[in-house]
N, C-alpha and C. Protein backbone atom coordinates (compact mmCIF):
# COMPACT_ATOMS: atom_id res chain seq x y z
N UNK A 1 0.82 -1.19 0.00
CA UNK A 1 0.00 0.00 0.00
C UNK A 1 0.87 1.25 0.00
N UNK A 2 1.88 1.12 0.68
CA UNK A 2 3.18 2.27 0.94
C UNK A 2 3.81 2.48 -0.60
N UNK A 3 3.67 1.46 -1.41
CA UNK A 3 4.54 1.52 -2.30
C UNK A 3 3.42 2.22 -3.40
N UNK A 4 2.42 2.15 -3.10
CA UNK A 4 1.31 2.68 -4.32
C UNK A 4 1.24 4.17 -3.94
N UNK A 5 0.83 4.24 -2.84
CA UNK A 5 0.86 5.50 -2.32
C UNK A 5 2.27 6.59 -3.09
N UNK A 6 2.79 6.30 -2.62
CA UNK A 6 4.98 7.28 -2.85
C UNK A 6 5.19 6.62 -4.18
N UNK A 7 3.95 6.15 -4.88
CA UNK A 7 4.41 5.32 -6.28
C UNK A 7 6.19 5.17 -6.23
N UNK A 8 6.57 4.25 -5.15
CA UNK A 8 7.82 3.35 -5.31
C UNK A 8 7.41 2.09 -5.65
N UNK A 9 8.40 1.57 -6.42
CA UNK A 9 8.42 -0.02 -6.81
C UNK A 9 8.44 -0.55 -6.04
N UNK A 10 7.18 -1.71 -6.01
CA UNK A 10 7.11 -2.63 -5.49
C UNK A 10 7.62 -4.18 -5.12
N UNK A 11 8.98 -4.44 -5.71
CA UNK A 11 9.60 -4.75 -6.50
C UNK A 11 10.69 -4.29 -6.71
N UNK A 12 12.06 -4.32 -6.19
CA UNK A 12 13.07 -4.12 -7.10
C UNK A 12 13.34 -4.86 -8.08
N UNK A 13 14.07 -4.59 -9.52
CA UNK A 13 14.53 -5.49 -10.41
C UNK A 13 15.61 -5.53 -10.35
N UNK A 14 16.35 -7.16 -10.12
CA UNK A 14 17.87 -7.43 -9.94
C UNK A 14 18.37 -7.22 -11.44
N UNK A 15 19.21 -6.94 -11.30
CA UNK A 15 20.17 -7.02 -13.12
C UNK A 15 20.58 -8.40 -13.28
N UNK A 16 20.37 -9.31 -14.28
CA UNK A 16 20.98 -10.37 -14.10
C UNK A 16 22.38 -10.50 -14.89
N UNK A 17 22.95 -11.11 -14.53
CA UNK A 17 24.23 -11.57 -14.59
C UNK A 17 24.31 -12.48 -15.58
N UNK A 18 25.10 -12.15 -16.46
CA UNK A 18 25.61 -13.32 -17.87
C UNK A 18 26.21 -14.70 -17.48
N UNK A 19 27.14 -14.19 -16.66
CA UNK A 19 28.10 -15.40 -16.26
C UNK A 19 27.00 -16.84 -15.33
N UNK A 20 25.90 -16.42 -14.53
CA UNK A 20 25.26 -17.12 -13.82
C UNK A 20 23.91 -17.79 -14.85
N UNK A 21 23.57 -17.06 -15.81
CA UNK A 21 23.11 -16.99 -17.14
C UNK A 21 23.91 -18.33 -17.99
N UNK A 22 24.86 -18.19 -18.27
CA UNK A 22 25.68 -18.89 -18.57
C UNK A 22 25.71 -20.65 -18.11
N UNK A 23 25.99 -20.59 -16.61
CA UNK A 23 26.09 -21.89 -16.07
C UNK A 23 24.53 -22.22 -15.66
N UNK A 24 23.52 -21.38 -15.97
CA UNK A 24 22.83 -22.37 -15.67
C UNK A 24 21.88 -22.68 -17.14
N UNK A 25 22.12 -22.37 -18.60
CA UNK A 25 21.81 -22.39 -19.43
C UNK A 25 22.66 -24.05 -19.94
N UNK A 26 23.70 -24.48 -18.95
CA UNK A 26 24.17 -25.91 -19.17
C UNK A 26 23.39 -26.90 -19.33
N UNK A 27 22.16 -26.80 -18.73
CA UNK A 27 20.71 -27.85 -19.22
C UNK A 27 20.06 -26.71 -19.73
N UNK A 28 19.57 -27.39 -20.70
CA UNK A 28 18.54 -26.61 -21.97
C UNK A 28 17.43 -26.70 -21.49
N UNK A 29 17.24 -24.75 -21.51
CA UNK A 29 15.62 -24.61 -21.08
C UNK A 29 15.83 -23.69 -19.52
N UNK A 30 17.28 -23.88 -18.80
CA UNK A 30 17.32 -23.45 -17.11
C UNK A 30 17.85 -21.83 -17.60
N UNK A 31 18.61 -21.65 -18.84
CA UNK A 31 18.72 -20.23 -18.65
C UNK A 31 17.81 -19.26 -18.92
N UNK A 32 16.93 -19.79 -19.53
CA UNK A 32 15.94 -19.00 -20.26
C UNK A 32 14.94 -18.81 -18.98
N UNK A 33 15.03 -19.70 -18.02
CA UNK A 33 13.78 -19.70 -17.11
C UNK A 33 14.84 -18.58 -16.44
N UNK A 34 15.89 -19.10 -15.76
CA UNK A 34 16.81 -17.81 -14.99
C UNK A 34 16.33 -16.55 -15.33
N UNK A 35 16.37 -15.85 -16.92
CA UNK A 35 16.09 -14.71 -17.29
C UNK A 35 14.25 -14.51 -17.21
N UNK A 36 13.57 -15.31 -16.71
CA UNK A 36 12.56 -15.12 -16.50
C UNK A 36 11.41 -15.27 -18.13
N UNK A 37 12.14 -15.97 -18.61
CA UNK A 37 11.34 -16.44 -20.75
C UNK A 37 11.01 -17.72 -20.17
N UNK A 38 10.01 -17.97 -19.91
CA UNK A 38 9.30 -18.84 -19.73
C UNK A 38 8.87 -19.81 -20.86
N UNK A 39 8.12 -19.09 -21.89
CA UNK A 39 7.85 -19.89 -23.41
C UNK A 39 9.41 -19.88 -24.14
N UNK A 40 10.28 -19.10 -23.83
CA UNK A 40 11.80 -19.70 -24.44
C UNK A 40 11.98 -20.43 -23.73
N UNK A 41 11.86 -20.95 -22.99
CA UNK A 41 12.74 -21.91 -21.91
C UNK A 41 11.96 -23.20 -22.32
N UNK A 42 10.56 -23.04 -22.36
CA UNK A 42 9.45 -24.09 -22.63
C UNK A 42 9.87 -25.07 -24.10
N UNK A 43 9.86 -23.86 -24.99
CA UNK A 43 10.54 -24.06 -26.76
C UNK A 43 11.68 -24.49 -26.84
N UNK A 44 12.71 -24.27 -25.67
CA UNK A 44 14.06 -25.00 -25.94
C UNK A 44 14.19 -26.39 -25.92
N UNK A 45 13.48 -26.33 -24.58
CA UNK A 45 13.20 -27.48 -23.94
C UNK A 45 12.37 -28.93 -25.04
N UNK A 46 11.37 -28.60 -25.54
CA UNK A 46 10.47 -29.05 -26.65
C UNK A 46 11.23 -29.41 -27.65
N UNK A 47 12.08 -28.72 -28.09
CA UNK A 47 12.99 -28.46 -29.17
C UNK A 47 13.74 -29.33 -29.41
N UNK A 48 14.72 -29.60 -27.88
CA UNK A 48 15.38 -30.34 -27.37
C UNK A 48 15.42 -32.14 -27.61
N UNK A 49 14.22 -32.34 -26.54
CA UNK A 49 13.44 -33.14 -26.56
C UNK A 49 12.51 -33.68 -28.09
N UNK A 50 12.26 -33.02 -28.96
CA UNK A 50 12.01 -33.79 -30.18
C UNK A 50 13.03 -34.33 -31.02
N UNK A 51 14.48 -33.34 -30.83
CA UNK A 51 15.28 -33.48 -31.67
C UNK A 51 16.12 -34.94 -31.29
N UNK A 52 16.46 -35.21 -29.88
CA UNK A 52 16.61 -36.52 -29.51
C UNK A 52 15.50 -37.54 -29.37
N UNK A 53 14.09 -36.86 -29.59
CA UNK A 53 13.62 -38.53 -30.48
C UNK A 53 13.66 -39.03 -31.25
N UNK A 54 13.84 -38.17 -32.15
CA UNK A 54 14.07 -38.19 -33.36
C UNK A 54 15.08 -38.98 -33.98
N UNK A 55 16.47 -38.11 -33.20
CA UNK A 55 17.81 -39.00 -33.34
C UNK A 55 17.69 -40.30 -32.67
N UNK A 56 16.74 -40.71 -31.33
CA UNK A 56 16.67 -42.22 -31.09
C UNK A 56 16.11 -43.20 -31.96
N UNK A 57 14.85 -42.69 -32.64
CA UNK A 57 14.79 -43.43 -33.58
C UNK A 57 15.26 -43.89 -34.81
N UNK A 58 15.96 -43.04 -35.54
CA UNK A 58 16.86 -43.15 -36.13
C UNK A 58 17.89 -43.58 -36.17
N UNK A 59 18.84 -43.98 -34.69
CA UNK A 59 19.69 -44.52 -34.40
C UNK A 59 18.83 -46.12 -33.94
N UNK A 60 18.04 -46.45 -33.72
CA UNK A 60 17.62 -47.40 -33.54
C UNK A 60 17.12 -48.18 -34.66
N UNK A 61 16.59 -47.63 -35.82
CA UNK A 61 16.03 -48.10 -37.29
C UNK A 61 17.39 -48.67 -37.73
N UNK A 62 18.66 -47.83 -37.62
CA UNK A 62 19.57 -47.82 -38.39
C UNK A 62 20.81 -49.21 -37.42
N UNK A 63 20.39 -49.73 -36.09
CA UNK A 63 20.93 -50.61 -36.00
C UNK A 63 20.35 -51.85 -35.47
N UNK A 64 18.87 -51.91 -35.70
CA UNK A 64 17.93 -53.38 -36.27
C UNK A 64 17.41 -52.73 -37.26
N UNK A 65 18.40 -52.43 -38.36
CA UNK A 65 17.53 -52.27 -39.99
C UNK A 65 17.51 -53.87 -40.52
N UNK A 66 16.04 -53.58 -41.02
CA UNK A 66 15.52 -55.15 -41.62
C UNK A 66 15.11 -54.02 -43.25
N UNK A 67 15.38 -55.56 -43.87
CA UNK A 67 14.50 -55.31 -45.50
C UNK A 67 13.30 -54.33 -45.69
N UNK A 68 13.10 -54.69 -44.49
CA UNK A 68 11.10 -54.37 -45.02
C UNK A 68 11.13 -52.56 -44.88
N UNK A 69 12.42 -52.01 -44.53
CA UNK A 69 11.98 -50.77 -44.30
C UNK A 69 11.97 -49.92 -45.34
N UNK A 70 11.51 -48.74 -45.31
CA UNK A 70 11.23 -47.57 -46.56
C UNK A 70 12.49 -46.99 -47.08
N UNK A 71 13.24 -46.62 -46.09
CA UNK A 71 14.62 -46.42 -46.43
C UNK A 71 15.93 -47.28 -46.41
N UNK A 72 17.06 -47.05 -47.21
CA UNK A 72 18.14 -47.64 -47.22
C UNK A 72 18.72 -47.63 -45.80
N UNK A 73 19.58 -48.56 -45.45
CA UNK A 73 20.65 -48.32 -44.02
C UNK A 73 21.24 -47.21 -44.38
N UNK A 74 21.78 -46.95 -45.11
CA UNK A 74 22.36 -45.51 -45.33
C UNK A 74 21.56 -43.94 -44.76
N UNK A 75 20.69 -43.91 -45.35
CA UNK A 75 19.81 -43.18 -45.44
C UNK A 75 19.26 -42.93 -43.63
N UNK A 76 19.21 -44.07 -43.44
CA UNK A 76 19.03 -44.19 -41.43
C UNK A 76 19.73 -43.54 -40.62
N UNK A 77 21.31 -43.80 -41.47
CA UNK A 77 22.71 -43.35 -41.07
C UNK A 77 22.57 -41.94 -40.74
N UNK A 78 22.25 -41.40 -42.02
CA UNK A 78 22.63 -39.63 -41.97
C UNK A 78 21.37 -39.03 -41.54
N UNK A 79 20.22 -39.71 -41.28
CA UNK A 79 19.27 -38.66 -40.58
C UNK A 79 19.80 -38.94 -39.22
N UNK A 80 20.22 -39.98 -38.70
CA UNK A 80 20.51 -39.91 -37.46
C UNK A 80 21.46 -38.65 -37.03
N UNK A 81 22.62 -38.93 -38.23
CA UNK A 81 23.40 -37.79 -37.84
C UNK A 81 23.08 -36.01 -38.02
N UNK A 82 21.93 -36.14 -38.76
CA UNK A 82 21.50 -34.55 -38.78
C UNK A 82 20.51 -34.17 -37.47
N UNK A 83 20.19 -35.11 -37.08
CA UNK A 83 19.63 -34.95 -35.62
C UNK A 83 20.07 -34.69 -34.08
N UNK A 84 21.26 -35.17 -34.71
CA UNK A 84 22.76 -34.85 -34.09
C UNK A 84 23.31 -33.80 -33.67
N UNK A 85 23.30 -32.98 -34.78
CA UNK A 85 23.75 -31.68 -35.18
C UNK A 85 22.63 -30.80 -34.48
N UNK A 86 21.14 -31.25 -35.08
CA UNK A 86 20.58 -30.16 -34.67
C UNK A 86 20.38 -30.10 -33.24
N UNK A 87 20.64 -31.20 -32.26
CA UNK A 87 20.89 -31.37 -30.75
C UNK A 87 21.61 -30.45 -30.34
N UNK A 88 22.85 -30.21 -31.50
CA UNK A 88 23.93 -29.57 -30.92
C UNK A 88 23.77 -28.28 -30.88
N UNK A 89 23.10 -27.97 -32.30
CA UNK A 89 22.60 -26.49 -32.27
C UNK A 89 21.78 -25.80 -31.68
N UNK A 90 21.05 -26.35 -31.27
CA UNK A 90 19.51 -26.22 -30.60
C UNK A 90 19.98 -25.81 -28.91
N UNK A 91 21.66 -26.48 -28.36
CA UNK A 91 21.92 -26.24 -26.91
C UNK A 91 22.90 -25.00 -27.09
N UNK A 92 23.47 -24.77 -28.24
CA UNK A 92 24.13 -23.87 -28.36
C UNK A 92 23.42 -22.29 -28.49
N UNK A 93 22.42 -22.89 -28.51
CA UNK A 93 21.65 -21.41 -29.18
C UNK A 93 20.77 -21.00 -28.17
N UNK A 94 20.40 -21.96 -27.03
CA UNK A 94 19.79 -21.75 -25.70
C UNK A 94 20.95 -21.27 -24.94
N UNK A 95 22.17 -21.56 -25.03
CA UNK A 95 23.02 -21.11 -24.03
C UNK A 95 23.45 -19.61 -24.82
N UNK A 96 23.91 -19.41 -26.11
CA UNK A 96 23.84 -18.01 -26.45
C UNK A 96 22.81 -17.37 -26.02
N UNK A 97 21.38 -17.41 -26.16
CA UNK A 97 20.29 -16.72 -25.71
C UNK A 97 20.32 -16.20 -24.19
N UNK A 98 20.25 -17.45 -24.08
CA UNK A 98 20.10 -16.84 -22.30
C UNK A 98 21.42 -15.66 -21.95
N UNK A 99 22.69 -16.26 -22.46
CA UNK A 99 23.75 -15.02 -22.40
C UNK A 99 23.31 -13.60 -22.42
N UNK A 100 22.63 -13.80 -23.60
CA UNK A 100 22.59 -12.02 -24.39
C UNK A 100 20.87 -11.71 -23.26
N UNK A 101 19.99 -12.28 -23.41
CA UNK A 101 19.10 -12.26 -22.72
C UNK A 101 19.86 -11.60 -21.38
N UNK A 102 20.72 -12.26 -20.48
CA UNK A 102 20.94 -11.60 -19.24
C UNK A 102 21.87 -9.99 -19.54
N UNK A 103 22.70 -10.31 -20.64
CA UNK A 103 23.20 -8.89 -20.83
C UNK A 103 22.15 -7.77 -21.05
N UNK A 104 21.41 -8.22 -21.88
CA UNK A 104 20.44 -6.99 -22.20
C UNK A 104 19.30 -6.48 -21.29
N UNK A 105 19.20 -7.41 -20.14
CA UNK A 105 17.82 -7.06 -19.61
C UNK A 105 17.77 -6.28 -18.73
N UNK A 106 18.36 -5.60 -18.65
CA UNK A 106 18.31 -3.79 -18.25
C UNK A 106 18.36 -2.84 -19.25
N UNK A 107 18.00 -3.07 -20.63
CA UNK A 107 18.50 -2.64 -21.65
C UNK A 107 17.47 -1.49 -21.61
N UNK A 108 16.14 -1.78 -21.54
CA UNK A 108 15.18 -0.56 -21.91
C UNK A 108 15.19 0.41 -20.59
N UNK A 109 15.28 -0.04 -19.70
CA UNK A 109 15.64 0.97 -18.49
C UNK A 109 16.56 1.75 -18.72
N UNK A 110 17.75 1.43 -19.08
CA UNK A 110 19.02 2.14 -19.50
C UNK A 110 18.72 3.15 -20.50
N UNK A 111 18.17 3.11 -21.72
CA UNK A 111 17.79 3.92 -22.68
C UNK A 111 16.65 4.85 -22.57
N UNK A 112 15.94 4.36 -21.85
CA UNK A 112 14.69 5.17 -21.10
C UNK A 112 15.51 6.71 -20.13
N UNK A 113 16.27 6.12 -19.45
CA UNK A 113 17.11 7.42 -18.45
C UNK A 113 17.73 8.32 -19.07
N UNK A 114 17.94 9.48 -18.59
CA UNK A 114 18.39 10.11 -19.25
C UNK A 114 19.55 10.87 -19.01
N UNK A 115 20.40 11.40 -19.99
CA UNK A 115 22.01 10.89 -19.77
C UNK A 115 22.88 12.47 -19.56
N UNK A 116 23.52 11.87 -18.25
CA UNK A 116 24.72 13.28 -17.72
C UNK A 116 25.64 13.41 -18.06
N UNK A 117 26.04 14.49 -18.73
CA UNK A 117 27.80 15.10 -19.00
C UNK A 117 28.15 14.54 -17.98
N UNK A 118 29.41 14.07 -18.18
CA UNK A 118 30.55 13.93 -17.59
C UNK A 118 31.41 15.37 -16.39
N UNK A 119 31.29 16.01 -17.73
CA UNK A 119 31.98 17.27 -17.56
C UNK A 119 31.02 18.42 -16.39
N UNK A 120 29.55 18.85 -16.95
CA UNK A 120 29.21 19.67 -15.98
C UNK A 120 28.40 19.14 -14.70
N UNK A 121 28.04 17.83 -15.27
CA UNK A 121 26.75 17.49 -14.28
C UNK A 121 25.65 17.49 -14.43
N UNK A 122 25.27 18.27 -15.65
CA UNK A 122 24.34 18.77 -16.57
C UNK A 122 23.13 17.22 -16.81
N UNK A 123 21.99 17.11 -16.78
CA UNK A 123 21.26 16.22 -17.88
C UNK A 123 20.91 16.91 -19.27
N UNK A 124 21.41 16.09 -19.95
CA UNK A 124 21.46 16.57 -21.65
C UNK A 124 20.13 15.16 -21.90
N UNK A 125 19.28 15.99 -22.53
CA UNK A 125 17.80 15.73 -22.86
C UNK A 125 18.44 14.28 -24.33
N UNK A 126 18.30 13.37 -24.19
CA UNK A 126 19.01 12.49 -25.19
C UNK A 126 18.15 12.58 -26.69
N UNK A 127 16.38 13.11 -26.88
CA UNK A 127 15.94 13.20 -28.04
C UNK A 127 16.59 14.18 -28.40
């Protein structure tokens, strides 16, 4: 009620930290929740998780391949391995995210304020 009243935040907002961003973006899906992206964290996660079923089945077609199947053993081979890849990409790109995610998320606050000479002390109007 104090805080509505003196309209102070109710709420401080912590700055988050890249580096903590970082280690906990090591399981796909934990940095994105850290930075508070809930449906990124959800989508990584999903992402994740299809792309290694994908590759299980594929690795599994491809070592009880019988005759009867639609594709060559070959063919088993390299989807497995593009499923692979996209495992790899898919954790790499949750752990970049969450990075830049924690760098930036003071970003609109920062640009919103408005900015002092150095020199007089002055606020210089930034439009």
């Amino acid at each position: 009620m104090i805080g509505f009243v003196f309209a102070l935040p109710l709420k401080e907002e912590k700055l988050k930290n890249s580096k903590i961003a970082f280690y906990w973006s090591l399981v796909p899906g934990l940095g994105q929740a850290y930075n508070g992206k809930w449906v990124k964290s959800i989508s990584i996660v999903g992402l994740e998780l299809a792309a290694y079923n994908a590759w299980n089945k594929n690795k599994n077609y491809y070592n009880n391949y019988k005759d009867t199947y639609h594709l060559s053993k070959h063919r088993y081979l390299q989807k497995r391995n593009k499923y692979a890849w996209w495992i790899g990409f898919i954790y790499v790109y949750g752990m970049i995210d969450a990075v830049v995610d924690a760098h930036l998320h003071n970003f609109d606050h920062l640009m919103a304020s408005p900015l002092k000479s150095e020199k007089k002390g002055e606020i210089i109007d930034a439009e």
